[in-house]
C-alpha atoms as a PDB file:
ATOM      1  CA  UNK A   1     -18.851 137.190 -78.228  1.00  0.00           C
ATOM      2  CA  UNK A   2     -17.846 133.718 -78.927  1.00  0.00           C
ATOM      3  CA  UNK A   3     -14.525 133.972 -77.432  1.00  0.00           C
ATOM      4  CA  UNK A   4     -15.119 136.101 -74.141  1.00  0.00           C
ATOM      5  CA  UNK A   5     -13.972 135.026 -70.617  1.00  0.00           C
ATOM      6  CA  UNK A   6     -16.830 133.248 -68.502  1.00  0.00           C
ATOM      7  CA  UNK A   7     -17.052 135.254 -65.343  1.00  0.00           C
ATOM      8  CA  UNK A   8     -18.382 133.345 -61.909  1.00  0.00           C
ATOM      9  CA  UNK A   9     -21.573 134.274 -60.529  1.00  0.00           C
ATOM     10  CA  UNK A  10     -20.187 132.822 -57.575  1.00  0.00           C
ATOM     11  CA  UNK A  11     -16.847 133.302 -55.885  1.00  0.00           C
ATOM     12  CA  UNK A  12     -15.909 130.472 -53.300  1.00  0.00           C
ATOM     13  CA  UNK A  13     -15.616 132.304 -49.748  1.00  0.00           C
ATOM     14  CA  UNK A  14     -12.638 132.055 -48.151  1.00  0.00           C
ATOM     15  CA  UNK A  15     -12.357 130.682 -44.573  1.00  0.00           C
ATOM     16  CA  UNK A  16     -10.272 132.099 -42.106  1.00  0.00           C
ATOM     17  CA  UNK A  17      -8.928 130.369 -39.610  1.00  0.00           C
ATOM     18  CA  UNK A  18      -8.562 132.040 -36.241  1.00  0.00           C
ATOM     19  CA  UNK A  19      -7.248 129.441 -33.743  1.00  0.00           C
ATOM     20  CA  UNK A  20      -4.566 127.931 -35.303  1.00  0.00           C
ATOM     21  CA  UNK A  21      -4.049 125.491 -32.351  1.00  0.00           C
ATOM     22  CA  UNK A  22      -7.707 124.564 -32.105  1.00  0.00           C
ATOM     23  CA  UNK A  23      -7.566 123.947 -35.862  1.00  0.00           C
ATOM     24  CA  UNK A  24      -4.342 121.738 -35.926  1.00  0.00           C
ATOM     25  CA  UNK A  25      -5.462 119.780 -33.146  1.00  0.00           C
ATOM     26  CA  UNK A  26      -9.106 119.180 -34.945  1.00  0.00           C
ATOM     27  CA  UNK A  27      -6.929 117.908 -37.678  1.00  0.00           C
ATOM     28  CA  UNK A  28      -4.873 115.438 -35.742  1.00  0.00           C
ATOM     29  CA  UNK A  29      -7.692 114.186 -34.248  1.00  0.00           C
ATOM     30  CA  UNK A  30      -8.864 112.988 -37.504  1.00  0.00           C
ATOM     31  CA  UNK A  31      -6.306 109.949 -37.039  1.00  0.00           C
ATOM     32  CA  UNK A  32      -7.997 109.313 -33.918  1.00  0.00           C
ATOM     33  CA  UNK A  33      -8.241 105.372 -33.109  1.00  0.00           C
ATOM     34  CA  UNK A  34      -9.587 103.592 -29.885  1.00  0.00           C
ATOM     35  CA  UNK A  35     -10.480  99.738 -30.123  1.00  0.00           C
ATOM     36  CA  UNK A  36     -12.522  98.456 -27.924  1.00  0.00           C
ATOM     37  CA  UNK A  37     -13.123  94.960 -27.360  1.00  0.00           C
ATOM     38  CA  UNK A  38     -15.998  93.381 -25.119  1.00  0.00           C
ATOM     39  CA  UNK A  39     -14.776  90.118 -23.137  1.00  0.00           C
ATOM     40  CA  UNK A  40     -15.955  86.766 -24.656  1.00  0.00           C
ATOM     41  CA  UNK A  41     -15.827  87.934 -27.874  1.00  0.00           C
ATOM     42  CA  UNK A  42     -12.726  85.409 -28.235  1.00  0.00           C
ATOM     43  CA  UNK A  43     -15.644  83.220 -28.092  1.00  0.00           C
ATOM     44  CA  UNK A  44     -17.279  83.931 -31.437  1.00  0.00           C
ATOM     45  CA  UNK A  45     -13.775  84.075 -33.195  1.00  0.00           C
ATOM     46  CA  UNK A  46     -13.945  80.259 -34.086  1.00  0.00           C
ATOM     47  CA  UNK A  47     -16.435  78.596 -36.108  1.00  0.00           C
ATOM     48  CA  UNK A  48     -18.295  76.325 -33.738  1.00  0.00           C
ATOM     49  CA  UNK A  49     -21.241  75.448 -36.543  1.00  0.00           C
ATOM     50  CA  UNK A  50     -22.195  72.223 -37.676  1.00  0.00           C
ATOM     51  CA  UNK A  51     -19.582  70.205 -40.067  1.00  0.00           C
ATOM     52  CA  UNK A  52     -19.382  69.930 -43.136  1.00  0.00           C
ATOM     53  CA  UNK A  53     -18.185  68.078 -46.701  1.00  0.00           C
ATOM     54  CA  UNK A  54     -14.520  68.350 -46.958  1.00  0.00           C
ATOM     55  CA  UNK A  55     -12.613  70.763 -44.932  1.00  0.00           C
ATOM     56  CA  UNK A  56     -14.204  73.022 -42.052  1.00  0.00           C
ATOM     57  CA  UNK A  57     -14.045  76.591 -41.388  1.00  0.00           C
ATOM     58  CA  UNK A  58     -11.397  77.209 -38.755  1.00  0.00           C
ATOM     59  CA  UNK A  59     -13.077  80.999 -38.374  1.00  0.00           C
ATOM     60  CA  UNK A  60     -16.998  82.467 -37.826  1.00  0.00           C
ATOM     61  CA  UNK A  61     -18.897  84.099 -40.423  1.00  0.00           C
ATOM     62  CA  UNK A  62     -18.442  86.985 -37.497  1.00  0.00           C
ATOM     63  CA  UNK A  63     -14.756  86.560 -37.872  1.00  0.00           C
ATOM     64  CA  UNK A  64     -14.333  87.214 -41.284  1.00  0.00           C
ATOM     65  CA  UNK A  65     -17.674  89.881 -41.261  1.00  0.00           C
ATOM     66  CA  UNK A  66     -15.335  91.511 -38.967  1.00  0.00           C
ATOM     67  CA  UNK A  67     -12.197  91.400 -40.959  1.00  0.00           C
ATOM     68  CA  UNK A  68     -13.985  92.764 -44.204  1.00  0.00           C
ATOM     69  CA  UNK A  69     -15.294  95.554 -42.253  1.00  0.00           C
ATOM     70  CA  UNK A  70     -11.838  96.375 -40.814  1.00  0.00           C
ATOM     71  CA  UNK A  71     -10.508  96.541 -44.657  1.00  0.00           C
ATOM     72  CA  UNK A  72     -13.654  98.453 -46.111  1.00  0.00           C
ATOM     73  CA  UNK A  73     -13.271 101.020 -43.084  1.00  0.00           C
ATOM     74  CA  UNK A  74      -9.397 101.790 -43.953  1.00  0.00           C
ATOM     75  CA  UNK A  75      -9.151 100.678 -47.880  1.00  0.00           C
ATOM     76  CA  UNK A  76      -6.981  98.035 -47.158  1.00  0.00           C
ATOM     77  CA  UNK A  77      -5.861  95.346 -49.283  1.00  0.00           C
ATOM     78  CA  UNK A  78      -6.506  91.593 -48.031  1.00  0.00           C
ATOM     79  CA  UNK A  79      -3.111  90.930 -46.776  1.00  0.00           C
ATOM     80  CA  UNK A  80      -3.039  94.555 -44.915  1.00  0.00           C
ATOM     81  CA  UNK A  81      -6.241  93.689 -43.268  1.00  0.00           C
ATOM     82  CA  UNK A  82      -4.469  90.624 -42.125  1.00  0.00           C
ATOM     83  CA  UNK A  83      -1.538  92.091 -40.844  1.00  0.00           C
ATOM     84  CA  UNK A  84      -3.539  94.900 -39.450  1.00  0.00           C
ATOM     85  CA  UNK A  85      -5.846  92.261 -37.308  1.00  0.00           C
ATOM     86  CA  UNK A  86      -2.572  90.302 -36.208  1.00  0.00           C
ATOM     87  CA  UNK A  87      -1.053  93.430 -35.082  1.00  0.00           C
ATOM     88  CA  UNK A  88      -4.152  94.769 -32.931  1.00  0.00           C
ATOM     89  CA  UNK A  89      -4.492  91.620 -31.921  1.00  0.00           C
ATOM     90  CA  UNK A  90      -0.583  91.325 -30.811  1.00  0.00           C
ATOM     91  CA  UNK A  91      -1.301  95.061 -29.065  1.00  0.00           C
ATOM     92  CA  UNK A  92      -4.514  93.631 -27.441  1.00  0.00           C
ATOM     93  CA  UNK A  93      -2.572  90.534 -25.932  1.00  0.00           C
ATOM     94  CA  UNK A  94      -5.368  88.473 -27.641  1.00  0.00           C
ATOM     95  CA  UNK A  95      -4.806  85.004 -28.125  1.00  0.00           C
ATOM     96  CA  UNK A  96      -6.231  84.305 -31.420  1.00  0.00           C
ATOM     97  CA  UNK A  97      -5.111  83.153 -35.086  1.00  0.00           C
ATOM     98  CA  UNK A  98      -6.414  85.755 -38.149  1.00  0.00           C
ATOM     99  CA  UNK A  99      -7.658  84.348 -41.175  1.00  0.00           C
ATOM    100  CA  UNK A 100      -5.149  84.641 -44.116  1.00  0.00           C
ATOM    101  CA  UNK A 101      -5.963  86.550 -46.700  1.00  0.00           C
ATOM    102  CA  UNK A 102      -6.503  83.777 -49.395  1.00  0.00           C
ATOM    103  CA  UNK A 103      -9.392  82.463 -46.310  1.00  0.00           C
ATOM    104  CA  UNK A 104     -10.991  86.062 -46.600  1.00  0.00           C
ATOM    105  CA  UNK A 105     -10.965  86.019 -49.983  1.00  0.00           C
ATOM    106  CA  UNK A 106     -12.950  82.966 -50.782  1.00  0.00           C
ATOM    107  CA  UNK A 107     -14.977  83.559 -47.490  1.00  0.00           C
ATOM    108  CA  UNK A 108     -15.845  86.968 -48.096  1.00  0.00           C
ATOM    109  CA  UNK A 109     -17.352  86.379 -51.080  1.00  0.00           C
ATOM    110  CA  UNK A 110     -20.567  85.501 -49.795  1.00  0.00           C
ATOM    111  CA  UNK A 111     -20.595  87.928 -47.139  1.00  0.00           C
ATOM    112  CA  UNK A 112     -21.836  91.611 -47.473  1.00  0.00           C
ATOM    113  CA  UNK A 113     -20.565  94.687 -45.321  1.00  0.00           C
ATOM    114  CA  UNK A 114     -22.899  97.348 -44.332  1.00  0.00           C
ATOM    115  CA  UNK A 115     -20.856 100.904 -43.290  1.00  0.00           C
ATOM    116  CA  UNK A 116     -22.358 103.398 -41.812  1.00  0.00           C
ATOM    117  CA  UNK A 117     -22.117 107.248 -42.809  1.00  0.00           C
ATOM    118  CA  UNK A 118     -18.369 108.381 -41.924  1.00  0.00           C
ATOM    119  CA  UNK A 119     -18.246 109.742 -38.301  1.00  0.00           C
ATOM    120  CA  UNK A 120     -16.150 112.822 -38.350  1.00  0.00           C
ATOM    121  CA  UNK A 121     -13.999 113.553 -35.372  1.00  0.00           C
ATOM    122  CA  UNK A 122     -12.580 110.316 -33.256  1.00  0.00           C
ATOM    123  CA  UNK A 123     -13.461 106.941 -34.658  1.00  0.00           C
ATOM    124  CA  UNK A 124     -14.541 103.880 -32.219  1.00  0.00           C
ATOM    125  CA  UNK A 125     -14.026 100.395 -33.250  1.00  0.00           C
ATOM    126  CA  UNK A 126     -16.173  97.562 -31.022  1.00  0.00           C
ATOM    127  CA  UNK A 127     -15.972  94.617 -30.960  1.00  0.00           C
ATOM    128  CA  UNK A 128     -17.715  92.027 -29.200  1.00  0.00           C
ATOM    129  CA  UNK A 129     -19.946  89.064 -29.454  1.00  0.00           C
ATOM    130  CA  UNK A 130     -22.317  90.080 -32.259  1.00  0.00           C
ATOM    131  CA  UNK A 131     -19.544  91.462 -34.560  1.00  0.00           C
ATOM    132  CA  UNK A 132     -17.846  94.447 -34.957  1.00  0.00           C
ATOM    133  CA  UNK A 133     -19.246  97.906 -34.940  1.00  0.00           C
ATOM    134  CA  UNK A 134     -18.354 101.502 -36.011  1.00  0.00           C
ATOM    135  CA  UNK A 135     -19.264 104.320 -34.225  1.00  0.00           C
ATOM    136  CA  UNK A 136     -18.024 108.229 -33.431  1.00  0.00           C
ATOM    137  CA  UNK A 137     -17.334 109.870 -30.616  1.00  0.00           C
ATOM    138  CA  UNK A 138     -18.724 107.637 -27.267  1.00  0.00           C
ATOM    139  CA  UNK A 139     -22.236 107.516 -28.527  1.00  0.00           C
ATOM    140  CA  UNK A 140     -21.956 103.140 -28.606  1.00  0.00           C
ATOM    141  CA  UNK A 141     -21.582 102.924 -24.825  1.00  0.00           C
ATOM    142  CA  UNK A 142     -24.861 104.912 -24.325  1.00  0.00           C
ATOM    143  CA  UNK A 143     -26.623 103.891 -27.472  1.00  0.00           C
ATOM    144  CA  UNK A 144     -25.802  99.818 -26.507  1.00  0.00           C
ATOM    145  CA  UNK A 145     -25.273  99.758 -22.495  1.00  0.00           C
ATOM    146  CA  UNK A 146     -26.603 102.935 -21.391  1.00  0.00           C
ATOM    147  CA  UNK A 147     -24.421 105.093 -19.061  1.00  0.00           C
ATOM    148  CA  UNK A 148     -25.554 103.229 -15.849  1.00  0.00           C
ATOM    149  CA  UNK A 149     -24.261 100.048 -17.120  1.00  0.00           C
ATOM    150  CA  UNK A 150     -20.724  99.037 -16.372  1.00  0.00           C
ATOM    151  CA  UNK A 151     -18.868  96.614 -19.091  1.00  0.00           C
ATOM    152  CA  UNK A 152     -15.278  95.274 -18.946  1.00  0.00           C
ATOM    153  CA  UNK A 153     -13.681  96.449 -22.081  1.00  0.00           C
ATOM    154  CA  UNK A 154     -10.130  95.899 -23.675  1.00  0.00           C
ATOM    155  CA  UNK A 155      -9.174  99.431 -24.953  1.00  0.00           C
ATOM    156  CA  UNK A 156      -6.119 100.304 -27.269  1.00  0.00           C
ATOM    157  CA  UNK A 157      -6.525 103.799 -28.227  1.00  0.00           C
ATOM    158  CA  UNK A 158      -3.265 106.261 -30.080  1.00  0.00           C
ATOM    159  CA  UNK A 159      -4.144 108.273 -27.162  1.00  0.00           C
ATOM    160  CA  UNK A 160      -1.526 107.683 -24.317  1.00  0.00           C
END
């Protein structure tokens, strides 16, 4: 029987959903966003290493490690992931100049980003003097200060 249909051995199960408000909340969380940004990292923005032949860097290794993980996280193109930085910086009243995306080209080609496993739920962004980190829901305050520790953080978050 050549021509026969192909039955499954396996039928997907369904999922039924029964709190629809639960649900659609779980789902707008997924665009969850808070920034968080350790004081001094301002600091480690500028490159501050020894000169060099020809021009000098105007920005960190840190600075661009940080933009290139910014456009690996959210599949941005180099000019988003400028315009993204210059507007999070605008929203965190930092005082800084971004790196334009002809700078993070030819920078970031001798810089590697490691990503960690996608966090599912909220997604924190932190930034501070050793670069900028991914992590999901809360777990870098405890995992990097412990909870008796108190930090002054710069937050933007889409919560209100």
């Amino acid at each position: 029987m050549p021509n026969a249909k192909k039955t499954r051995s396996h039928q997907k199960e369904l999922y039924r959903v029964r709190n629809w408000p639960e649900y659609d909340h779980a789902l707008v969380e997924r665009g969850s966003l808070t920034v968080w940004v350790a004081e001094g990292f301002e600091e480690t923005w500028c490159y501050r290493g020894p000169t060099q032949r020809g021009s000098q860097f105007d920005y960190s290794a840190q600075a661009i490690q940080v933009m290139l993980t910014v456009k690996n996280v959210f599949h941005l193109p180099n000019r988003a992931t400028e315009g993204f930085i210059r507007s999070l910086f605008r929203l965190l009243e930092i005082m800084l100049s971004v790196p334009d995306h002809t700078t993070l080209s030819r920078r970031g080609k001798k810089l590697s980003v490691r990503l960690p496993k996608q966090a599912k739920g909220a997604l924190d962004l932190v930034m501070d003097s050793t670069g900028l980190k991914i992590y999901g829901e809360g777990e870098w305050k405890v995992r990097t200060h412990g909870k008796s520790k108190r930090r002054t953080w710069r937050k933007t978050s889409s919560e209100h």
